[in-house]
N, C-alpha and C. Protein backbone atom coordinates (compact mmCIF):
# COMPACT_ATOMS: atom_id res chain seq x y z
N UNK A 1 5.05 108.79 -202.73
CA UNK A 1 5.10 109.72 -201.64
C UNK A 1 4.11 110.85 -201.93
N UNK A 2 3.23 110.98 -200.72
CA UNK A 2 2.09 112.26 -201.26
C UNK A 2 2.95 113.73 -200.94
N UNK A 3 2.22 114.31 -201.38
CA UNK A 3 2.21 116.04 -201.27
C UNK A 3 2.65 116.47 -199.78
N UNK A 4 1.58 115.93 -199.13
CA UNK A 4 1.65 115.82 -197.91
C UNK A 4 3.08 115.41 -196.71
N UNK A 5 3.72 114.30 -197.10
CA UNK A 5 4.49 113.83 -196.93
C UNK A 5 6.04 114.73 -197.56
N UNK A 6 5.77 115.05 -198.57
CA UNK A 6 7.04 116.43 -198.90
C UNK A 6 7.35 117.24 -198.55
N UNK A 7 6.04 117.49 -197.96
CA UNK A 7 5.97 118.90 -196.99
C UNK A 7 6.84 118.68 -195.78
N UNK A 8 6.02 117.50 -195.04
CA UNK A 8 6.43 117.56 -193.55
C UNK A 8 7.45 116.86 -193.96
N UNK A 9 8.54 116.36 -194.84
CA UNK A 9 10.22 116.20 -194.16
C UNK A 9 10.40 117.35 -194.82
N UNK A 10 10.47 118.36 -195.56
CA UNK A 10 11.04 119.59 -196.25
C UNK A 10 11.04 120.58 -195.04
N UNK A 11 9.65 120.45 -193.95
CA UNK A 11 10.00 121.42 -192.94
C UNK A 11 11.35 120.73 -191.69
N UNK A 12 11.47 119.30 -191.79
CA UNK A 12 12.16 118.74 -191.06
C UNK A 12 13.35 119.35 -191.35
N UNK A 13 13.75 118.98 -192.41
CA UNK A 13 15.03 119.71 -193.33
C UNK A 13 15.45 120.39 -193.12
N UNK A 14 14.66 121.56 -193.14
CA UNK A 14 14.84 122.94 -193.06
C UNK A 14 15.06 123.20 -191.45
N UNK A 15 14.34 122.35 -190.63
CA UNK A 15 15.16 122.75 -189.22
C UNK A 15 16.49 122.25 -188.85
N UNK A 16 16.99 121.10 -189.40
CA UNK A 16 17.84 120.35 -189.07
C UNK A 16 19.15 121.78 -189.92
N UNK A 17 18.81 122.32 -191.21
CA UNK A 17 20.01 122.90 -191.45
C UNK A 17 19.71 124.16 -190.97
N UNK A 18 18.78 124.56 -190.13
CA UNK A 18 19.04 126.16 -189.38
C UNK A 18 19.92 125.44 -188.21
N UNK A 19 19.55 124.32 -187.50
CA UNK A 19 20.52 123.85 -186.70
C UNK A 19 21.98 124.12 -187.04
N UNK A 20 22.29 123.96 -188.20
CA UNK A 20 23.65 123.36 -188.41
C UNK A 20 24.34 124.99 -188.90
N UNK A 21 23.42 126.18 -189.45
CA UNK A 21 23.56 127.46 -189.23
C UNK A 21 24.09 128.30 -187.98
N UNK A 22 23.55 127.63 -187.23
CA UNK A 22 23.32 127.65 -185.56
C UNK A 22 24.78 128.12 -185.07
N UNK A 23 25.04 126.30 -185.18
CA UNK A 23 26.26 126.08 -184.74
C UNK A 23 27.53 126.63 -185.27
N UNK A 24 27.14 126.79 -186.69
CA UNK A 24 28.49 127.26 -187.51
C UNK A 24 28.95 128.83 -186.98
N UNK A 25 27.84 129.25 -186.47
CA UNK A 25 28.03 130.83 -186.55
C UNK A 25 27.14 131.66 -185.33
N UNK A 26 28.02 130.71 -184.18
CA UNK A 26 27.75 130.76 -182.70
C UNK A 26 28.59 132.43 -182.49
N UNK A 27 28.99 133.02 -182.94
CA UNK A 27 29.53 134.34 -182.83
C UNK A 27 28.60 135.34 -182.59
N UNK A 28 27.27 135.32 -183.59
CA UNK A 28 26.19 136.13 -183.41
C UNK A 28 25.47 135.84 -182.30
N UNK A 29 25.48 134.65 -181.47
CA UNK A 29 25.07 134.98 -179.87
C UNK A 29 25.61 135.59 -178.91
N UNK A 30 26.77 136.05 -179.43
CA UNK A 30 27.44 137.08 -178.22
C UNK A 30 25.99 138.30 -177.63
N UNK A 31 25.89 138.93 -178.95
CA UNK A 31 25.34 139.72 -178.42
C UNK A 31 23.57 139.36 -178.05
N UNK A 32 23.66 139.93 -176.72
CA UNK A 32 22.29 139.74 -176.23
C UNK A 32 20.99 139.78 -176.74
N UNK A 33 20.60 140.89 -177.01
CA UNK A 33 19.97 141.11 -178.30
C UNK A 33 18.97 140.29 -179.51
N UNK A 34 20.59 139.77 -179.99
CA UNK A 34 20.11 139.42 -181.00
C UNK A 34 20.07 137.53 -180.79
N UNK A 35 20.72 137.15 -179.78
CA UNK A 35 20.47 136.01 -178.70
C UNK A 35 18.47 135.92 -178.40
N UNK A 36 18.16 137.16 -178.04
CA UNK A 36 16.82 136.86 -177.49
C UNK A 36 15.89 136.71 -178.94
N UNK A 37 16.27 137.33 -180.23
CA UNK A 37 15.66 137.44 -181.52
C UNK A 37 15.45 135.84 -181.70
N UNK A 38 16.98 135.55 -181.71
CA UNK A 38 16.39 133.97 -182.26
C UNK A 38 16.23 133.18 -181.62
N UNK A 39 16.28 133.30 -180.23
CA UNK A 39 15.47 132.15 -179.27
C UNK A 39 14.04 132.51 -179.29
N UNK A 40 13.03 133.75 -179.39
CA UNK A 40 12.18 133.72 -180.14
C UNK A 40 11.55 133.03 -181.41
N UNK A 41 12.41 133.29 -182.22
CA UNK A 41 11.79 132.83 -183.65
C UNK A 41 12.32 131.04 -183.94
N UNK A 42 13.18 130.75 -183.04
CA UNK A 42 13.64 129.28 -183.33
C UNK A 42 12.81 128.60 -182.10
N UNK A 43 11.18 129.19 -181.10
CA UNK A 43 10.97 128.72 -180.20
C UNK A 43 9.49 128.54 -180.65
N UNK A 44 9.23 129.51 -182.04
CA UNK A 44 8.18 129.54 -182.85
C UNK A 44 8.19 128.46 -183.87
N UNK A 45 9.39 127.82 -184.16
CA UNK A 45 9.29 126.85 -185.13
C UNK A 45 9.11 125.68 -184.19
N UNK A 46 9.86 126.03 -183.39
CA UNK A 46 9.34 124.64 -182.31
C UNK A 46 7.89 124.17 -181.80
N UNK A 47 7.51 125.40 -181.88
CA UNK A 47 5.97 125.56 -181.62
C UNK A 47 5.20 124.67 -182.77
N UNK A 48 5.75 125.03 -184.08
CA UNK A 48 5.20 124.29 -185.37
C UNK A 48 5.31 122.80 -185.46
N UNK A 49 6.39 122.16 -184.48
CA UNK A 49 6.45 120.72 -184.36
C UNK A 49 5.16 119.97 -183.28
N UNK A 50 4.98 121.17 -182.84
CA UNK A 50 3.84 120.57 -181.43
C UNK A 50 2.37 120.68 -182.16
N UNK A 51 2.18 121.56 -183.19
CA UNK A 51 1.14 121.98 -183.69
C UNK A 51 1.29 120.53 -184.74
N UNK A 52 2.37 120.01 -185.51
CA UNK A 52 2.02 119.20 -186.45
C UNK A 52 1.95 117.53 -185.72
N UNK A 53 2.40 117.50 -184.37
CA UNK A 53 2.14 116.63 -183.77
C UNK A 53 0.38 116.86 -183.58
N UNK A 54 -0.04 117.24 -182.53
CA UNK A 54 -1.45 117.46 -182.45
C UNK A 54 -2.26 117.11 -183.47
N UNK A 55 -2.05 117.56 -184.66
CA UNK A 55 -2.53 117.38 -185.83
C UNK A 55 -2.47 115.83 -186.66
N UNK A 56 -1.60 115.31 -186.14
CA UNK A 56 -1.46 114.04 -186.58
C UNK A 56 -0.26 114.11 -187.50
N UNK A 57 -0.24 115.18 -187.86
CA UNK A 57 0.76 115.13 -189.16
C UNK A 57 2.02 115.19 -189.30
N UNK A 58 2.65 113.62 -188.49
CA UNK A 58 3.75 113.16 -188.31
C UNK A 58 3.61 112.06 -188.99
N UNK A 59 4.74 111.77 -189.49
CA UNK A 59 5.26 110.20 -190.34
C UNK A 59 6.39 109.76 -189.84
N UNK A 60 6.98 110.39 -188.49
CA UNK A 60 7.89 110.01 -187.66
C UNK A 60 6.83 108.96 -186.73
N UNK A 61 7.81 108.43 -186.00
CA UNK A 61 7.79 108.05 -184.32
C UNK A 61 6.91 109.25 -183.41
N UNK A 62 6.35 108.69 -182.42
CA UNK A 62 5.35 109.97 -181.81
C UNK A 62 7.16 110.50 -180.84
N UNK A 63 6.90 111.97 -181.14
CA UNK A 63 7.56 112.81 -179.94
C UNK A 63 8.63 112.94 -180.91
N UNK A 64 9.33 112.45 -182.04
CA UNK A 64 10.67 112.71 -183.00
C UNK A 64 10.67 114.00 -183.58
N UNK A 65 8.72 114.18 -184.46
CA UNK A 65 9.17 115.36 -185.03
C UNK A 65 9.55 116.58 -183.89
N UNK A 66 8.29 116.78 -183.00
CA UNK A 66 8.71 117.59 -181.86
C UNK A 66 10.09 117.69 -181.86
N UNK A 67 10.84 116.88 -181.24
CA UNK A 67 12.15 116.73 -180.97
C UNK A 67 13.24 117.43 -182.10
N UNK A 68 12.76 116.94 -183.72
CA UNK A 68 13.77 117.67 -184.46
C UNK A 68 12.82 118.92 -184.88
N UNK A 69 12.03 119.66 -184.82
CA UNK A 69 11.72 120.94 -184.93
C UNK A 69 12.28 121.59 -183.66
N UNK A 70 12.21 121.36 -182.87
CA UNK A 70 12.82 121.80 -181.42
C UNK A 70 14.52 122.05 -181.54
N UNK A 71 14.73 121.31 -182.39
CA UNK A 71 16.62 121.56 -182.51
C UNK A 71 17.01 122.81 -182.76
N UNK A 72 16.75 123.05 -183.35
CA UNK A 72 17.04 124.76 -183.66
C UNK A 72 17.11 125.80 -181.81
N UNK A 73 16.08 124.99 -181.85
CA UNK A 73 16.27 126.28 -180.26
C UNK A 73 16.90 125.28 -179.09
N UNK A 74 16.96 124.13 -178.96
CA UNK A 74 18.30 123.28 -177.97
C UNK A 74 19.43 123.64 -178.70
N UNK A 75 19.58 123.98 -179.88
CA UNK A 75 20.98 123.89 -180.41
C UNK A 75 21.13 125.60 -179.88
N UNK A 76 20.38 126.70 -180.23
CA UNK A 76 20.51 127.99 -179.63
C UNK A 76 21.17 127.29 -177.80
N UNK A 77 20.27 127.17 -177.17
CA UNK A 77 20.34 126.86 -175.65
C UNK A 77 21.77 126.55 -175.39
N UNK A 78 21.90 125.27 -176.10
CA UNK A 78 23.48 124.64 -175.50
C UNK A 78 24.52 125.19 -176.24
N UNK A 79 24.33 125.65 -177.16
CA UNK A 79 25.67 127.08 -177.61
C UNK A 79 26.07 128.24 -176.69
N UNK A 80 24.58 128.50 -176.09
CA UNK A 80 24.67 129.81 -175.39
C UNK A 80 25.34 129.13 -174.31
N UNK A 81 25.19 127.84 -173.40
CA UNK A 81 25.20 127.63 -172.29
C UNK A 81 26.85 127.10 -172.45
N UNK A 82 27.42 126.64 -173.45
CA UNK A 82 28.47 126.20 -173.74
C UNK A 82 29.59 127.47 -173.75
N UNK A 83 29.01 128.94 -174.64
CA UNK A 83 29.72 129.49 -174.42
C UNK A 83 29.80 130.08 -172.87
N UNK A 84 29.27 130.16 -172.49
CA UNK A 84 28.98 130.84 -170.77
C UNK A 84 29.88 129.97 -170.09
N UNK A 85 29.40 128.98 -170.15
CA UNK A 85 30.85 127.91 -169.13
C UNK A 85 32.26 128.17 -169.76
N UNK A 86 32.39 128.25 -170.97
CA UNK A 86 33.72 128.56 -170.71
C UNK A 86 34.22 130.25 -170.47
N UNK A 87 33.66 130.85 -170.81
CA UNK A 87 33.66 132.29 -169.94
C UNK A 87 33.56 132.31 -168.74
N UNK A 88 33.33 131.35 -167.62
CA UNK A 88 33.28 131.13 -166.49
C UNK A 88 34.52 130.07 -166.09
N UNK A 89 34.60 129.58 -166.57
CA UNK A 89 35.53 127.94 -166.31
C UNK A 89 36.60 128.76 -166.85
N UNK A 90 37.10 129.26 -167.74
CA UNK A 90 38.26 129.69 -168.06
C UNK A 90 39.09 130.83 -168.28
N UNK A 91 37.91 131.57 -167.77
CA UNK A 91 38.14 133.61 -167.79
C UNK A 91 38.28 134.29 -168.93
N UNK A 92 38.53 133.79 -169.88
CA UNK A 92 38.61 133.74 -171.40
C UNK A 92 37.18 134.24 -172.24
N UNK A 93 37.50 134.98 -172.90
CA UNK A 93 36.41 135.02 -174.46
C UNK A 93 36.31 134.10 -175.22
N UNK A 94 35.73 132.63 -174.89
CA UNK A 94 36.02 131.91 -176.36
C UNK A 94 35.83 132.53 -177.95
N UNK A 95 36.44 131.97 -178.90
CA UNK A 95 36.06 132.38 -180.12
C UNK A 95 35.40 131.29 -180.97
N UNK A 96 35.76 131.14 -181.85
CA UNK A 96 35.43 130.00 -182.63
C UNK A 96 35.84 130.29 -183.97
N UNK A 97 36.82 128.90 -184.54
CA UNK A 97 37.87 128.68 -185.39
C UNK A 97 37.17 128.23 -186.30
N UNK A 98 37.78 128.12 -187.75
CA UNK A 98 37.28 127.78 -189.14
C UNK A 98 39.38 127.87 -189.91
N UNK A 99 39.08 126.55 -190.38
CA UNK A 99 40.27 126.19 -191.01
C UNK A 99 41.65 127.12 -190.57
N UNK A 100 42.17 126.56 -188.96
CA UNK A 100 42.74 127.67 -188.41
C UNK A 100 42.67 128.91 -188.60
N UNK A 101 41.78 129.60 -188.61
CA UNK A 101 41.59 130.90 -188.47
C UNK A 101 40.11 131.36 -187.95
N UNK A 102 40.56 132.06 -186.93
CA UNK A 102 39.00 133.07 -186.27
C UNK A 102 38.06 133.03 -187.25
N UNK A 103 36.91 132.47 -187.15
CA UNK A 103 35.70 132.29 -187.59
C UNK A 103 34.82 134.02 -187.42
N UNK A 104 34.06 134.45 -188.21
CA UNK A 104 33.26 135.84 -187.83
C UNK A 104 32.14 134.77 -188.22
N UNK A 105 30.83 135.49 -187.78
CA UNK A 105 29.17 135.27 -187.65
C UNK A 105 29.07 135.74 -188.87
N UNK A 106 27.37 136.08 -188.96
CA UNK A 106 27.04 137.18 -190.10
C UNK A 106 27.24 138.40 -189.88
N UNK A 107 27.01 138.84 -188.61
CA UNK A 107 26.69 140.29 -187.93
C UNK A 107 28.18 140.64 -187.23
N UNK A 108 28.64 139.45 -186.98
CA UNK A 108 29.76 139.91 -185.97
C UNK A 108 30.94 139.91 -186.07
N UNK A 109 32.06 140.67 -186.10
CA UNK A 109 33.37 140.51 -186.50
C UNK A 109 34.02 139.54 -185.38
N UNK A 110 34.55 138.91 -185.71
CA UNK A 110 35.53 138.24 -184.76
C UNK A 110 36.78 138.99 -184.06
N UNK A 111 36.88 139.35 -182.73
CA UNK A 111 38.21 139.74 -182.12
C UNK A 111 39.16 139.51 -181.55
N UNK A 112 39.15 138.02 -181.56
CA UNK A 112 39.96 137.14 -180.98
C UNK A 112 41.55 137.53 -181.36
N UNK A 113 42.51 136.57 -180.57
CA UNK A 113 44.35 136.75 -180.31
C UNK A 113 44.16 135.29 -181.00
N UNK A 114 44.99 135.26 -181.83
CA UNK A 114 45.09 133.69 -182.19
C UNK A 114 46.56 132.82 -181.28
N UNK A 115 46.98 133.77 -180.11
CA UNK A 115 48.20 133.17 -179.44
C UNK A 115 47.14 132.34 -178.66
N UNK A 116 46.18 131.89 -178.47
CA UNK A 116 45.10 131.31 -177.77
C UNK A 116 44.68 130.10 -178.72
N UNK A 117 45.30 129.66 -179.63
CA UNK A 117 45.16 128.67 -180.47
C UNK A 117 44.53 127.42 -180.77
N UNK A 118 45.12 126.70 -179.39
CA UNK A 118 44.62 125.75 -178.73
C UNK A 118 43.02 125.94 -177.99
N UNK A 119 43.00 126.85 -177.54
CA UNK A 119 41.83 127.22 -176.37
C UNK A 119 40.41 127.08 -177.29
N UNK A 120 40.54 127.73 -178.44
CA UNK A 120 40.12 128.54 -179.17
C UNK A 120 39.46 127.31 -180.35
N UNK A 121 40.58 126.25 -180.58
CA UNK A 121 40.27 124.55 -181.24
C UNK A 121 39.31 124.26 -180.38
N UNK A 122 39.74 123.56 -179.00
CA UNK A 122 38.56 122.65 -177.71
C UNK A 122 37.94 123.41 -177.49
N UNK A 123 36.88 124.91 -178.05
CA UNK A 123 36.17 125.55 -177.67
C UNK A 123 34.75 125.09 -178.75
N UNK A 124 35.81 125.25 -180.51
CA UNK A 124 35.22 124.80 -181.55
C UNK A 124 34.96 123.93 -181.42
N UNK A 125 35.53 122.63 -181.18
CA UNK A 125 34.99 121.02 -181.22
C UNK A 125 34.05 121.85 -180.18
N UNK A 126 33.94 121.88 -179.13
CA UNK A 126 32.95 121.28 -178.17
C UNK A 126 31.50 122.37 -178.66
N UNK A 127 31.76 123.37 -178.93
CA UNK A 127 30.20 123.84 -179.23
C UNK A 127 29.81 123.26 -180.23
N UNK A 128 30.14 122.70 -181.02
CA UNK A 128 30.08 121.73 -182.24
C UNK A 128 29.14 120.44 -182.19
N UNK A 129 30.32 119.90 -180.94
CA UNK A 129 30.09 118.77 -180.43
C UNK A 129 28.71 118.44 -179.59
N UNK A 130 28.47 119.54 -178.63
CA UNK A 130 27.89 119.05 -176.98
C UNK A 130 26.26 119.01 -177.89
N UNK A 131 25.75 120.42 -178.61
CA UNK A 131 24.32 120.12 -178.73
C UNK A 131 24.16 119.05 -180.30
N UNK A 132 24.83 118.07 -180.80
CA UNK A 132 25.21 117.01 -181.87
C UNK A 132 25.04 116.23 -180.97
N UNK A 133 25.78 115.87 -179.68
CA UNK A 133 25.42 114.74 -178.73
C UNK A 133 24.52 114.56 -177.91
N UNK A 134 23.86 115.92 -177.09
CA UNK A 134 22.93 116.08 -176.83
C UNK A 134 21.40 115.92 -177.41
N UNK A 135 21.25 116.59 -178.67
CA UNK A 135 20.56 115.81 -179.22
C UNK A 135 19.95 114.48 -179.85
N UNK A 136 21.17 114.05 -180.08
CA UNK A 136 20.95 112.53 -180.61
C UNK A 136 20.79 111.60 -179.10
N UNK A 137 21.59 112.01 -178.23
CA UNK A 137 20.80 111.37 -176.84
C UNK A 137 19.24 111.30 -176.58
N UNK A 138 18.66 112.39 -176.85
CA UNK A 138 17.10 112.36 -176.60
C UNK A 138 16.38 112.17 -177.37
N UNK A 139 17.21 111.81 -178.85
CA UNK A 139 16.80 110.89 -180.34
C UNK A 139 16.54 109.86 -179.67
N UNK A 140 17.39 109.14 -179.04
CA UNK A 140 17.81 107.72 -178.48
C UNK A 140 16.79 107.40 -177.77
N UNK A 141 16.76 108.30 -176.86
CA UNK A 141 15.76 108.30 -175.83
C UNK A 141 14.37 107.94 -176.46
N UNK A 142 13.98 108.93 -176.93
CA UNK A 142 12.74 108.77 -177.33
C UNK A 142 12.43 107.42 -178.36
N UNK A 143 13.54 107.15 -179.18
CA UNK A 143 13.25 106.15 -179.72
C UNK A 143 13.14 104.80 -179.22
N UNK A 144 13.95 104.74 -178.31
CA UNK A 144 13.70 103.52 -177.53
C UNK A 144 12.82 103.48 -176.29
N UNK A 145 11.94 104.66 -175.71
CA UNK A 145 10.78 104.36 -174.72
C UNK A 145 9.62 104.47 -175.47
N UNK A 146 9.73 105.45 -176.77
CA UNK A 146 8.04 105.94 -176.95
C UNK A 146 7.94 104.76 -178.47
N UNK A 147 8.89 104.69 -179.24
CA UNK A 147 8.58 103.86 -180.39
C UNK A 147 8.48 102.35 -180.06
């Protein structure tokens, strides 16, 4: 394996676990703010998948790396959009749980009622869930029209 080749999955890597940062600690998108900070800077790494496409310097499938440098900011998108529907669909603040108990961000304290227990579980699975399925759908996708 060259030099070359360490590089570009080490940056893969590294997006796939800001993804998984993302998701764990969907609390710090409450605030607006700091929502627009990292859809910025996770729209700049995305940028770096289009630049190493162009360049040739993929050892994926054409359109994959794109696709997983891009995760970071679909996984921002469908968190944000996940929490919004249920603030709409259910009048509720979702929170988000960690080994029964209110989950906090880095930045953000958690203020949740835990008499909301349940709400508060199918809130966790699904922001968890939707951009994990979502993505691997347009894995799919792409792998089976462009490869």
């Amino acid at each position: 394996m060259t030099l070359s080749k360490v590089y570009f999955f080490m940056i893969i890597i590294i997006c796939l676990a800001l993804s998984l940062a993302i998701t764990l600690f969907t609390e710090d998108l409450k605030e607006h703010k700091r929502y627009k900070r990292y859809l910025k800077f996770t729209a700049l790494i995305g940028v770096l998948g289009i630049i190493m496409e162009l360049l040739g310097w993929n050892h994926l499938c054409r359109f994959q790396c794109v696709l997983l440098t891009f995760t970071p900011f679909l996984t921002l998108i469908i968190s944000k959009a996940t929490m919004e529907l249920y603030r709409k669909v259910f009048k509720r603040e979702p929170f988000q749980m960690h080994n029964g108990k209110l989950s906090d961000g880095f930045y953000v304290e958690n203020k949740g009622n835990l008499k909301f227990k349940r709400y508060y579980g199918f809130y966790t699975g699904s922001i968890i869930g939707f951009p994990f399925m979502i993505i691997m759908i347009l894995f799919v996708i792409i792998q089976e029209n462009v490869c």
